[in-house]
N, C-alpha and C. Protein backbone atom coordinates (compact mmCIF):
# COMPACT_ATOMS: atom_id res chain seq x y z
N UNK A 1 -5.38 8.54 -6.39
CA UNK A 1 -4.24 9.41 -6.19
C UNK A 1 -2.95 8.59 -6.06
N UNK A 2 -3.23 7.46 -5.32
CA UNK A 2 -1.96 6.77 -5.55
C UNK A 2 -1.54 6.17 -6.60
N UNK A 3 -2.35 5.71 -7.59
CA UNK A 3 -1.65 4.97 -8.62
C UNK A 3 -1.28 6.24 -9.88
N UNK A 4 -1.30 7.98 -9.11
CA UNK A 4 -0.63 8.78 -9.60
C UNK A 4 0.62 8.93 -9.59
N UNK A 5 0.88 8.31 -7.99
CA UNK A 5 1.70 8.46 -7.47
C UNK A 5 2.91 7.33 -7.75
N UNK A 6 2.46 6.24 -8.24
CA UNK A 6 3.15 5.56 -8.64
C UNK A 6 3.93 5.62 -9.72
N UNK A 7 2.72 6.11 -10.28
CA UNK A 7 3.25 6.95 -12.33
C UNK A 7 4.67 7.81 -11.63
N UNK A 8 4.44 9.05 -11.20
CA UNK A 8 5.57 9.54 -10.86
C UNK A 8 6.95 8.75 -10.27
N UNK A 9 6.71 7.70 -9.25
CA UNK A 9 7.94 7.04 -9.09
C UNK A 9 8.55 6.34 -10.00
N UNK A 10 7.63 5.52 -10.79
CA UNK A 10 8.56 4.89 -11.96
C UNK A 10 9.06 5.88 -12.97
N UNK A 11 8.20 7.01 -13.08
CA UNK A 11 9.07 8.19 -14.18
C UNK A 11 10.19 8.75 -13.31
N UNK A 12 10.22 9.11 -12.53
CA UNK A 12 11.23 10.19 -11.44
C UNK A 12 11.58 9.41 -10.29
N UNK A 13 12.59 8.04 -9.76
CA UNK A 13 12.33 7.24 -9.09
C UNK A 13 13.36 7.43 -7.66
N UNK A 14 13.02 9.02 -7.18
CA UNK A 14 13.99 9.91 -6.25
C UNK A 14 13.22 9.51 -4.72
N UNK A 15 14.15 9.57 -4.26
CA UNK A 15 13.90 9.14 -2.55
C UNK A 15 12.33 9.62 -2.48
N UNK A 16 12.54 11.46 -2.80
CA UNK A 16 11.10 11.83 -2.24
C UNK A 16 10.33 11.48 -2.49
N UNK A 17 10.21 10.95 -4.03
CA UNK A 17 8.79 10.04 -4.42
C UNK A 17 8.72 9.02 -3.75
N UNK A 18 9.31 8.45 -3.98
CA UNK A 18 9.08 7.23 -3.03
C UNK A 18 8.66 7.06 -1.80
N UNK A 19 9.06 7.89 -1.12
CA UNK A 19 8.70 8.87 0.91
C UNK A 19 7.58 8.93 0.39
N UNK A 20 7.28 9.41 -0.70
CA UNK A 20 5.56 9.86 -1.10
C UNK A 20 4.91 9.07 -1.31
N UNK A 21 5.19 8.31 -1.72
CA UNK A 21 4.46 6.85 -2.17
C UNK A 21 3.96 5.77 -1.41
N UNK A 22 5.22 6.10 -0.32
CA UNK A 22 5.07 5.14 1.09
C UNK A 22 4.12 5.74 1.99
N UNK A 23 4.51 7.19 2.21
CA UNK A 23 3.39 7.81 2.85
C UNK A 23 2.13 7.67 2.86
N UNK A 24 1.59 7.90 1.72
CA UNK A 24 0.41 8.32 1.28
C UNK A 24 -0.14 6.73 1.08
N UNK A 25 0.44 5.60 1.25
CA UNK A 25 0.27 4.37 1.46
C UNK A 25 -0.28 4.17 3.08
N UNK A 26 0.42 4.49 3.34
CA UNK A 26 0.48 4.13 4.99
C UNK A 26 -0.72 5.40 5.39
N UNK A 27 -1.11 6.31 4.80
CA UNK A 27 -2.11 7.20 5.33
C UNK A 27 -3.68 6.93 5.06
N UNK A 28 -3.69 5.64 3.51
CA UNK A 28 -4.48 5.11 3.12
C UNK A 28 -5.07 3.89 3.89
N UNK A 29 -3.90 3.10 4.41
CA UNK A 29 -4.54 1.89 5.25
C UNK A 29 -4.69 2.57 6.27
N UNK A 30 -4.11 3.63 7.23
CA UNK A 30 -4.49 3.64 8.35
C UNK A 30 -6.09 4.22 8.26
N UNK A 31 -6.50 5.31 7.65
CA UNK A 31 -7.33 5.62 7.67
C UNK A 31 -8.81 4.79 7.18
N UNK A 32 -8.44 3.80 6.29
CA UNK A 32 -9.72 2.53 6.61
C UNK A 32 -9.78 2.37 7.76
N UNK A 33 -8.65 1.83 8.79
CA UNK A 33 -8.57 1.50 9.84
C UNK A 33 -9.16 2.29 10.54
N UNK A 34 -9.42 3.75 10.54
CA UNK A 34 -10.02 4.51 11.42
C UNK A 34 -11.49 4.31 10.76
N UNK A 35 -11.46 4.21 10.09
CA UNK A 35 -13.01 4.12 9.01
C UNK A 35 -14.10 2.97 9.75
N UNK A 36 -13.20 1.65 10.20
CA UNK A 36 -13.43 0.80 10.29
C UNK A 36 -14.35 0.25 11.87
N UNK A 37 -13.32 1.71 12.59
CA UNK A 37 -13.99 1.78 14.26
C UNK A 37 -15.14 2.33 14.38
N UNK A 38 -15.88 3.01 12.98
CA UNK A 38 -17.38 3.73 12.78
C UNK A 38 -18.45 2.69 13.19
N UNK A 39 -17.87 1.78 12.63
CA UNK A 39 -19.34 0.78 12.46
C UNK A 39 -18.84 -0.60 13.73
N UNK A 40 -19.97 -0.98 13.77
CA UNK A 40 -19.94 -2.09 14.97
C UNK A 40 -19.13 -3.18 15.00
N UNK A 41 -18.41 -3.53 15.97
CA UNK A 41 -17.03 -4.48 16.07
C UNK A 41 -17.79 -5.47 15.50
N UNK A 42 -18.17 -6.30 15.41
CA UNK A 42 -19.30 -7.12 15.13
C UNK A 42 -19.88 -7.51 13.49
N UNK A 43 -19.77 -6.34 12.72
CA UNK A 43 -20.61 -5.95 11.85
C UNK A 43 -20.23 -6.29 10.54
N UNK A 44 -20.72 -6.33 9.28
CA UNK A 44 -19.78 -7.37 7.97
C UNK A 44 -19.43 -5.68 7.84
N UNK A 45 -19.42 -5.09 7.93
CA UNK A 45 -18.99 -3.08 7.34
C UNK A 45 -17.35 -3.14 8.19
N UNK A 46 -17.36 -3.80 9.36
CA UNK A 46 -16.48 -3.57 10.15
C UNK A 46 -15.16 -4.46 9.35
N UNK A 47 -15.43 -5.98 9.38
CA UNK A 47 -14.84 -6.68 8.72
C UNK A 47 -14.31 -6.12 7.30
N UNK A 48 -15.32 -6.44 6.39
CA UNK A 48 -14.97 -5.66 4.86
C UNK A 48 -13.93 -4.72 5.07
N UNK A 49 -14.01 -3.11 5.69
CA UNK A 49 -13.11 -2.28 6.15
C UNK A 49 -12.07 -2.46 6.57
N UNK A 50 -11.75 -3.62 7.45
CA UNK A 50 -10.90 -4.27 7.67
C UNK A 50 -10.18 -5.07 7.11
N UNK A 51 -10.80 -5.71 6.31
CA UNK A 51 -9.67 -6.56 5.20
C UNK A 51 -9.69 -5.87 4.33
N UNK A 52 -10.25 -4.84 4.02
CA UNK A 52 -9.82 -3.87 2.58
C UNK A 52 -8.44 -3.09 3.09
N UNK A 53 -8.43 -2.56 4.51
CA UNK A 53 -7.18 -1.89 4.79
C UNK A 53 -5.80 -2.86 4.68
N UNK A 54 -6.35 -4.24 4.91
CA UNK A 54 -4.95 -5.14 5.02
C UNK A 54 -4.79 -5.70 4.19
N UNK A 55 -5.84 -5.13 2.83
CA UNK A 55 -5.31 -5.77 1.22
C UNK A 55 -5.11 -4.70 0.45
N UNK A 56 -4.85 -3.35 1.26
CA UNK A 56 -4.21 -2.30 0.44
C UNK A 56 -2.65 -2.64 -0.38
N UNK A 57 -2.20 -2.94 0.54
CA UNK A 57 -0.32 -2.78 0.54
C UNK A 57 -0.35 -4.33 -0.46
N UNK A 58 -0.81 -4.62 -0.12
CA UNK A 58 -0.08 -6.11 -1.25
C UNK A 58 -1.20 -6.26 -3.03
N UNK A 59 -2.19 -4.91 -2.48
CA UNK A 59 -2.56 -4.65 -3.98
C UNK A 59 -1.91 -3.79 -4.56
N UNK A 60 -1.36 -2.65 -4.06
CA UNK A 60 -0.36 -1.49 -4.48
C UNK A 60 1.06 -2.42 -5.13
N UNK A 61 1.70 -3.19 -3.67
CA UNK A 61 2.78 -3.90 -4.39
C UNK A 61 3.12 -4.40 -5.50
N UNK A 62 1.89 -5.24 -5.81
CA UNK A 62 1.83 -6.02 -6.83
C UNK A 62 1.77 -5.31 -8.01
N UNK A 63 1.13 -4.27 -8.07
CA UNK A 63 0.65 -2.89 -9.39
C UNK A 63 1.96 -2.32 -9.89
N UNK A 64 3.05 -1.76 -8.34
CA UNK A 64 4.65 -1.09 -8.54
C UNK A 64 5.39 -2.26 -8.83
N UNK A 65 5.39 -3.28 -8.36
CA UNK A 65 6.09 -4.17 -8.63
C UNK A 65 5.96 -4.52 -10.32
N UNK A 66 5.24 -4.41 -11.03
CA UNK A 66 5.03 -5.07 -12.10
C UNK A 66 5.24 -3.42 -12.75
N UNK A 67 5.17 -2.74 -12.77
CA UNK A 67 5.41 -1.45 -13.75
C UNK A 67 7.12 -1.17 -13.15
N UNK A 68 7.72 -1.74 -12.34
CA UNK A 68 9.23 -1.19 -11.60
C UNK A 68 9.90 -2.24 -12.74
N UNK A 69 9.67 -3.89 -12.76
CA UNK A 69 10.34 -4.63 -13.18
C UNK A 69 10.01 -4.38 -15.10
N UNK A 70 8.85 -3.94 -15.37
CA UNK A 70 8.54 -3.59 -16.84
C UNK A 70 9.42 -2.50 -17.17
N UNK A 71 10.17 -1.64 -16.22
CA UNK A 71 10.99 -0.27 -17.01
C UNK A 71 12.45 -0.67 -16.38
N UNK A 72 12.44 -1.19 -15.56
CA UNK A 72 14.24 -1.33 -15.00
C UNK A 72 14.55 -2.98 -14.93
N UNK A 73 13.60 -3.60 -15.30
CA UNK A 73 14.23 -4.96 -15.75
C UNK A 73 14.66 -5.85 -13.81
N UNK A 74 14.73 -5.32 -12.97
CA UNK A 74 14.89 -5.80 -11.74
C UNK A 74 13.95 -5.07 -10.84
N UNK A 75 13.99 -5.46 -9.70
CA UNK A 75 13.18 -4.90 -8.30
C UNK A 75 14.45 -4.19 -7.77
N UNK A 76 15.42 -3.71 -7.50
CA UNK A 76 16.54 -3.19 -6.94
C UNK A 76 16.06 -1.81 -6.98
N UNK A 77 15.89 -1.23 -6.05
CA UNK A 77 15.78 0.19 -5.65
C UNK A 77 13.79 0.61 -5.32
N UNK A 78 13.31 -0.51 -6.01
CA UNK A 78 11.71 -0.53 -6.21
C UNK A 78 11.14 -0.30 -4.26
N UNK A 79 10.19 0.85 -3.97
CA UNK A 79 9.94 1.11 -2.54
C UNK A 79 9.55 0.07 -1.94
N UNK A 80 8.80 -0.79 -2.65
CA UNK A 80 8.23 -2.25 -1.63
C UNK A 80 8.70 -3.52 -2.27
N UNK A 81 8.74 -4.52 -1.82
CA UNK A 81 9.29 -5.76 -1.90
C UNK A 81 8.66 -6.69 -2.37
N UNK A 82 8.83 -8.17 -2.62
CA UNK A 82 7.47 -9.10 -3.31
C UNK A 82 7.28 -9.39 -1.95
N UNK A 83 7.58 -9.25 -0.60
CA UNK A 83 6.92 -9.43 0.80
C UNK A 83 5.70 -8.68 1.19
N UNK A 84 5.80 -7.68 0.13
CA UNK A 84 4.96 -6.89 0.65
C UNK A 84 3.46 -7.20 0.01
N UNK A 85 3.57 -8.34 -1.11
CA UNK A 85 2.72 -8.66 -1.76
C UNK A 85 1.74 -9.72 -1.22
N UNK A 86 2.24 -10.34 -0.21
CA UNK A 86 1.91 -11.35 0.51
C UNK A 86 1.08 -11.16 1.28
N UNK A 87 0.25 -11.99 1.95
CA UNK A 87 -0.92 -11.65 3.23
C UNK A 87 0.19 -12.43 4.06
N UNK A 88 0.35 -11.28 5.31
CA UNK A 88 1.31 -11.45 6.32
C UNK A 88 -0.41 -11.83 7.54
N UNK A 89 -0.32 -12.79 7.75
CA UNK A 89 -0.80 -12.82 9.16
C UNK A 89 -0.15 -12.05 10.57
N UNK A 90 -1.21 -11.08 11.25
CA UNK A 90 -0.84 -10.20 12.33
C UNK A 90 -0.05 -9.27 11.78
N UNK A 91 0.03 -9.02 10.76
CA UNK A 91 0.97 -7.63 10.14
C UNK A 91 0.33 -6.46 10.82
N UNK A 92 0.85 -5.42 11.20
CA UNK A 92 0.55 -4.19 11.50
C UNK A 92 0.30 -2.70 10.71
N UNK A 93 -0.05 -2.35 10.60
CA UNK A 93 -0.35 -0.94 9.98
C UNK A 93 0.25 -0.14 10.76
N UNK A 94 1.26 0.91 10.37
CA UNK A 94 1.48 1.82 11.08
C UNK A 94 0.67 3.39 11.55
N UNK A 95 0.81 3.79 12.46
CA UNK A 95 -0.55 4.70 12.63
C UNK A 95 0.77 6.09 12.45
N UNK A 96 0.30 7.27 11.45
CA UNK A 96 0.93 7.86 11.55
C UNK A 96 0.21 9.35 12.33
């Protein structure tokens, strides 16, 4: 659903898509994150879940980033940043 959602921002590249894009980003990692408290602190299910939620955002980035700079020639106005592409140690997920 999101890399629907992406299609739409680079075609139509209006605040709301973008709110949408971010959203539905941030509703995706958090919810591994809830996914993640199922199984035992301990457990490779727990882990996996866990680094899949904190390699959401810098796999998305990298996907908009490269279809933003293929149609507008710059990152200027693009919803996420090449920071966002990065593994941030202690980065946070926001819980919405």
């Amino acid at each position: 659903m999101i890399e629907q959602i992406i299609d739409q921002v680079i075609q139509d590249p209006t605040e709301n898509n973008k709110e949408l894009f971010l959203t539905e980003l941030n509703k995706l990692e958090h919810s591994l994150l809830l996914e993640a408290e199922n199984y035992n602190n301990k457990s490779t299910e727990y882990f996996k879940t866990r680094t899949k939620a904190f390699s959401i955002r810098p796999q998305y980035a990298k996907m908009i980033l490269n279809k933003w700079v293929a149609k507008f020639k710059t990152t200027q106005g693009c919803p996420l940043k090449y920071e966002d592409t990065l593994n941030i140690p202690f980065r946070q997920i926001k819980k919405l």
